[in-house]
C-alpha atoms as a PDB file:
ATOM      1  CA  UNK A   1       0.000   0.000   0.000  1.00  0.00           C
ATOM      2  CA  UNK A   2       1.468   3.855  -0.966  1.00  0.00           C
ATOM      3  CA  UNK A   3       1.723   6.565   1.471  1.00  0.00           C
ATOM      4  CA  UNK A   4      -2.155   7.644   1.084  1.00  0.00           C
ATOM      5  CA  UNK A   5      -5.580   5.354   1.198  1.00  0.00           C
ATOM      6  CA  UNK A   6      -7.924   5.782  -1.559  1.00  0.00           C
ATOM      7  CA  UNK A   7     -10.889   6.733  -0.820  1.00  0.00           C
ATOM      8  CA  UNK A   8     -13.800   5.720  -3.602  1.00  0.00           C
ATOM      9  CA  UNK A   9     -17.412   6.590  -1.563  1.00  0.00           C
ATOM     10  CA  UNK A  10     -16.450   9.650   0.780  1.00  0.00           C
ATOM     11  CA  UNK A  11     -19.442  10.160   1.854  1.00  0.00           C
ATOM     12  CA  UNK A  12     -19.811   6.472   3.437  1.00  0.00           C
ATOM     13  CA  UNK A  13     -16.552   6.672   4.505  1.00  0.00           C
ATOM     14  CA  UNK A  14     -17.087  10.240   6.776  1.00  0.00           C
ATOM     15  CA  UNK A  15     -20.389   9.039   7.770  1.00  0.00           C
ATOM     16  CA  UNK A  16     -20.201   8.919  12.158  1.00  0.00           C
ATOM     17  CA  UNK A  17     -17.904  10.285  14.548  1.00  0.00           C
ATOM     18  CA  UNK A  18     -14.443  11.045  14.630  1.00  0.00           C
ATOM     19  CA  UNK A  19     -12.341  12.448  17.916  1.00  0.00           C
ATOM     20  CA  UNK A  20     -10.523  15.373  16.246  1.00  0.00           C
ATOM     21  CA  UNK A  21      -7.328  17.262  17.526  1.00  0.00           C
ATOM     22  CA  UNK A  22      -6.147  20.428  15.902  1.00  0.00           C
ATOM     23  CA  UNK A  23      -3.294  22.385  16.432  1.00  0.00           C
ATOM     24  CA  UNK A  24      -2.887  25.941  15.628  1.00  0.00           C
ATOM     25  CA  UNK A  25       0.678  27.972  15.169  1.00  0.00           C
ATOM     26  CA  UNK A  26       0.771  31.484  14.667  1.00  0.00           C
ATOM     27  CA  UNK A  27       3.664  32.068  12.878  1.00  0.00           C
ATOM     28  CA  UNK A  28       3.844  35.516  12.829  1.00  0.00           C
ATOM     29  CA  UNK A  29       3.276  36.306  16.453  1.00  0.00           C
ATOM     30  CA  UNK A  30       4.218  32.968  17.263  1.00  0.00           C
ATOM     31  CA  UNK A  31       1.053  32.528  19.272  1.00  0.00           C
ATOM     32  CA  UNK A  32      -0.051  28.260  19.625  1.00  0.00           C
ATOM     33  CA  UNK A  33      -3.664  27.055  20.013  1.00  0.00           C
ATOM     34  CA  UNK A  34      -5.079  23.513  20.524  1.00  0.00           C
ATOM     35  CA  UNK A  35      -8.786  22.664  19.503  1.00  0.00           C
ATOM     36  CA  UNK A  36     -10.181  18.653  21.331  1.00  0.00           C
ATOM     37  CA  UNK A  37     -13.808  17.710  20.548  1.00  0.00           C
ATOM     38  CA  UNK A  38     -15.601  15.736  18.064  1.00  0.00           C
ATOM     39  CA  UNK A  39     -16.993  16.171  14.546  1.00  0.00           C
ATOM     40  CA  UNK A  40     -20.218  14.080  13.347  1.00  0.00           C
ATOM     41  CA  UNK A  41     -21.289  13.466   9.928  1.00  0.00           C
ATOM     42  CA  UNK A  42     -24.742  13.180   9.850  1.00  0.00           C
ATOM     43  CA  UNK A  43     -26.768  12.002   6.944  1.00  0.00           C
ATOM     44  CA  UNK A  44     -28.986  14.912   4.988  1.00  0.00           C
ATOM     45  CA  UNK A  45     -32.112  13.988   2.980  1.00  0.00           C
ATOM     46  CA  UNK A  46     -30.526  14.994   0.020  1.00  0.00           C
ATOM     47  CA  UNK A  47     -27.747  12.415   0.082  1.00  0.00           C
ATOM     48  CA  UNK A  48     -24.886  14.703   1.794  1.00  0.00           C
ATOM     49  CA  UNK A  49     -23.761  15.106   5.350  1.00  0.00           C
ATOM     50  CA  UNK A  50     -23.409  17.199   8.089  1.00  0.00           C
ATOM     51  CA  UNK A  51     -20.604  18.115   9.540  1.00  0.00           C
ATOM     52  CA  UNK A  52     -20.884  18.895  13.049  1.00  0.00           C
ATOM     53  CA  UNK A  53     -17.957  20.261  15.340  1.00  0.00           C
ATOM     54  CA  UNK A  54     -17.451  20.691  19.013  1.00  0.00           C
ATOM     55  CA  UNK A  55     -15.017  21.036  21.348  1.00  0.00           C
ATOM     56  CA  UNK A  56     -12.958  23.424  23.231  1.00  0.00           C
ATOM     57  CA  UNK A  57     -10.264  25.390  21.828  1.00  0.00           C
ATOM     58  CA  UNK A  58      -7.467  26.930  24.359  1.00  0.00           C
ATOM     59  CA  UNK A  59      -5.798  30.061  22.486  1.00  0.00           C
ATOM     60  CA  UNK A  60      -3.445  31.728  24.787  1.00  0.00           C
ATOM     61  CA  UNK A  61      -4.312  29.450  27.419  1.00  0.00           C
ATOM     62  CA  UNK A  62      -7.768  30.428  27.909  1.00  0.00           C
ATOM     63  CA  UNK A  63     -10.040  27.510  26.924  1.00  0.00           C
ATOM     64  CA  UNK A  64     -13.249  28.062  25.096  1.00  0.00           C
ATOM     65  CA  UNK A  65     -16.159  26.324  23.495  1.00  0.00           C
ATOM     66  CA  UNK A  66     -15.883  26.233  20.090  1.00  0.00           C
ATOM     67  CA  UNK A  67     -18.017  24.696  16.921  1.00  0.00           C
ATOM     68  CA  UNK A  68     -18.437  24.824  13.621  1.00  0.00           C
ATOM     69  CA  UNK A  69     -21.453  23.126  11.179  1.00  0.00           C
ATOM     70  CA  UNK A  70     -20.270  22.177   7.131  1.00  0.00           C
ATOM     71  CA  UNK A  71     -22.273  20.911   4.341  1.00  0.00           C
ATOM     72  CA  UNK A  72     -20.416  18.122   2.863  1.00  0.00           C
ATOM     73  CA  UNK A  73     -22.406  17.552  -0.446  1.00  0.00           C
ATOM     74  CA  UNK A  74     -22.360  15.348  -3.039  1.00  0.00           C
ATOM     75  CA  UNK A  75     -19.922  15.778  -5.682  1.00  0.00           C
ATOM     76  CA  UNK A  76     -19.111  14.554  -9.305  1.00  0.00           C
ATOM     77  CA  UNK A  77     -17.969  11.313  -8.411  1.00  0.00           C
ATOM     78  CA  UNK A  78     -18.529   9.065  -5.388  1.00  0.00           C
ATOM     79  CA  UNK A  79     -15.297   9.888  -4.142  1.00  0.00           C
ATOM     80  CA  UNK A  80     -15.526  13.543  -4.476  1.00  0.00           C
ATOM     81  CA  UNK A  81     -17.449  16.084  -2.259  1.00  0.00           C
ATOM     82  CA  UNK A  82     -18.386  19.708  -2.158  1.00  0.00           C
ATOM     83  CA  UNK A  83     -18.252  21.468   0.969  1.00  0.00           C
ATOM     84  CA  UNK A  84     -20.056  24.436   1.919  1.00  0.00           C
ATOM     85  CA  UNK A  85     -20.584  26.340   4.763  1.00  0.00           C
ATOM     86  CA  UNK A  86     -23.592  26.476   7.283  1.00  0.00           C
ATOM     87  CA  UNK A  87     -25.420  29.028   4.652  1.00  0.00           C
ATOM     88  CA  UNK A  88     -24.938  27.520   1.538  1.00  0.00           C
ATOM     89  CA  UNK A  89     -21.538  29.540   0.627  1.00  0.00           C
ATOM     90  CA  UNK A  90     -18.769  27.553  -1.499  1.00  0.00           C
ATOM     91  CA  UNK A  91     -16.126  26.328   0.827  1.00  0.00           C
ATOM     92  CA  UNK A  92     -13.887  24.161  -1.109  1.00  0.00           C
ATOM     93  CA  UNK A  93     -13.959  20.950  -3.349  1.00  0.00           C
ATOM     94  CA  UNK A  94     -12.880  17.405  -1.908  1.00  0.00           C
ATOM     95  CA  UNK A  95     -12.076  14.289  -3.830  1.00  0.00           C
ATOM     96  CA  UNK A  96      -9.794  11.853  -1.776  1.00  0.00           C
ATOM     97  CA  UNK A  97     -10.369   8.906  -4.528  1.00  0.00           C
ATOM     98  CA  UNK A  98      -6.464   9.166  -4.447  1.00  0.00           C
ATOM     99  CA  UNK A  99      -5.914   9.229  -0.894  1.00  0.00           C
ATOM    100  CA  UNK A 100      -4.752  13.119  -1.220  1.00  0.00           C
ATOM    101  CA  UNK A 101      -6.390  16.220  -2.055  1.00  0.00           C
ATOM    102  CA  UNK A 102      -5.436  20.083  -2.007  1.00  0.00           C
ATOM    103  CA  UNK A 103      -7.934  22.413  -1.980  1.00  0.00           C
ATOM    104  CA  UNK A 104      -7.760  26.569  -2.236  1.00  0.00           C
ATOM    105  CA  UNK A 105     -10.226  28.826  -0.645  1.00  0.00           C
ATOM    106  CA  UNK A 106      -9.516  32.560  -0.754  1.00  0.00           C
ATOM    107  CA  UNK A 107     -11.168  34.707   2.090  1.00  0.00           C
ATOM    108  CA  UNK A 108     -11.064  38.223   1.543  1.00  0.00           C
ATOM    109  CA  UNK A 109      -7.155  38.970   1.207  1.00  0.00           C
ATOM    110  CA  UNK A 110      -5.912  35.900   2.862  1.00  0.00           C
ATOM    111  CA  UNK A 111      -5.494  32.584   1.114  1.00  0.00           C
ATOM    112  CA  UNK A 112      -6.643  29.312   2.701  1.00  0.00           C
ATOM    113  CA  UNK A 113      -4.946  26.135   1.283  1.00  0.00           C
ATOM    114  CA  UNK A 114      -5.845  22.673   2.714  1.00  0.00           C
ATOM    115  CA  UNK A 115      -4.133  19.216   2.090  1.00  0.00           C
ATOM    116  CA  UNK A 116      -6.139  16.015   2.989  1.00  0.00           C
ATOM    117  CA  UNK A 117      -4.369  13.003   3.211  1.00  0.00           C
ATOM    118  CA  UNK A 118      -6.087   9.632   4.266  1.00  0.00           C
ATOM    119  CA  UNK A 119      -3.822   7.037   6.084  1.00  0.00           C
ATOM    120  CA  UNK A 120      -6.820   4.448   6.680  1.00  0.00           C
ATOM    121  CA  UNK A 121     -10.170   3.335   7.199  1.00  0.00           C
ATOM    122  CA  UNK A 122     -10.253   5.082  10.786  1.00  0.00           C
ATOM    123  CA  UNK A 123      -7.789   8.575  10.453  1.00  0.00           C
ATOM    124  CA  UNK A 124      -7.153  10.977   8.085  1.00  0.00           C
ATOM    125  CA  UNK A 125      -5.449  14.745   8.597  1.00  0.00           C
ATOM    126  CA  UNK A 126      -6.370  18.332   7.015  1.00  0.00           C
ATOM    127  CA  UNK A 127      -3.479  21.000   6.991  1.00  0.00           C
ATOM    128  CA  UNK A 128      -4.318  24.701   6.718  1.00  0.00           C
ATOM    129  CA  UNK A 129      -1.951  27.251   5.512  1.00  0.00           C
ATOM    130  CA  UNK A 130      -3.507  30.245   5.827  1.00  0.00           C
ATOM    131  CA  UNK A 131      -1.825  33.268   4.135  1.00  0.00           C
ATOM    132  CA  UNK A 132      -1.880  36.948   3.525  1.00  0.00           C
ATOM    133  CA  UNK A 133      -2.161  40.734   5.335  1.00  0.00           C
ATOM    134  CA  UNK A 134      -4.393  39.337   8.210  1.00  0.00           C
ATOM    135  CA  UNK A 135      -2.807  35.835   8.748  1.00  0.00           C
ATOM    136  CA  UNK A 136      -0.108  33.714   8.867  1.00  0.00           C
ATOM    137  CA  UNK A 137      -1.432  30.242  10.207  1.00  0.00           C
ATOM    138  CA  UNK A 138      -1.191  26.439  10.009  1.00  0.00           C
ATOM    139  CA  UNK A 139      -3.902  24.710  10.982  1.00  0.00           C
ATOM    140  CA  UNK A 140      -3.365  20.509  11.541  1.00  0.00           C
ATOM    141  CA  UNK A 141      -6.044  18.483  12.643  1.00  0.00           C
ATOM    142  CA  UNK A 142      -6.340  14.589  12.920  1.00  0.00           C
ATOM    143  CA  UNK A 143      -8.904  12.644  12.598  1.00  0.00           C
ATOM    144  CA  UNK A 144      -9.864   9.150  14.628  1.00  0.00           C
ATOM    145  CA  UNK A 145     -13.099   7.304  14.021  1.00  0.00           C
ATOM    146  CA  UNK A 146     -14.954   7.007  17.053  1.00  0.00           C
ATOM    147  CA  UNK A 147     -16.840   3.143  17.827  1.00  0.00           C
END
């Protein structure tokens, strides 16, 4: 087996809960964050999922509850999703059928660019480089199926 699993139904494969850890690193003020909860993907009528986040995130350590809700919708292939916000706005495209996937999403002046990998059936990581006048981040989280 290569580096990456191949994914080829994402939307099965997110389907339940994972325990997620994220770190964040400031690296222009060289601030660090951590974010511990859980994320769900719950099935939608129209075939997608939800994606469900909560947890606490500790910035400057001062813990907080934090969440977030995604649309993960169906894409062009079974392997391949799009994901939207909580409002219906484009987020960014997914398609793990390789195992890997880089995505782009620009956000005002600052540049978000995500890679997916998939190591198996249970974890899988997301790393955010977020660039530009505002920011200067990387975001990692990982990804263990719950159950």
């Amino acid at each position: 087996m290569g580096e990456f699993w191949p994914v080829p139904d994402l939307l099965a494969y997110l389907a339940g809960s994972w325990r997620v850890e994220r770190s964040v690193r400031d690296l222009a003020g060289g601030d660090e964050g951590h974010f511990g909860g859980t994320t769900t993907f719950g099935r939608l009528d129209d075939g997608g999922l939800l994606h469900q986040e909560r947890g606490t995130f500790t910035w400057r350590g001062v813990p907080r509850p934090a969440e977030r809700t995604l649309l993960f919708l169906p894409g062009g292939s079974p392997g391949a999703v799009d994901v939207r916000f909580a409002d219906g706005r484009p987020f960014h495209d997914l398609d793990l059928t390789a195992g890997r996937h880089v995505a782009d999403h620009p956000c005002s002046a600052d540049l978000y660019r995500g890679e997916f990998t998939v190591r198996d059936q249970d974890h899988w990581r997301t790393v955010w480089r977020v660039r530009g006048p505002a920011k200067d981040l990387v975001l990692t989280t990982d990804y263990a199926r719950e159950g």
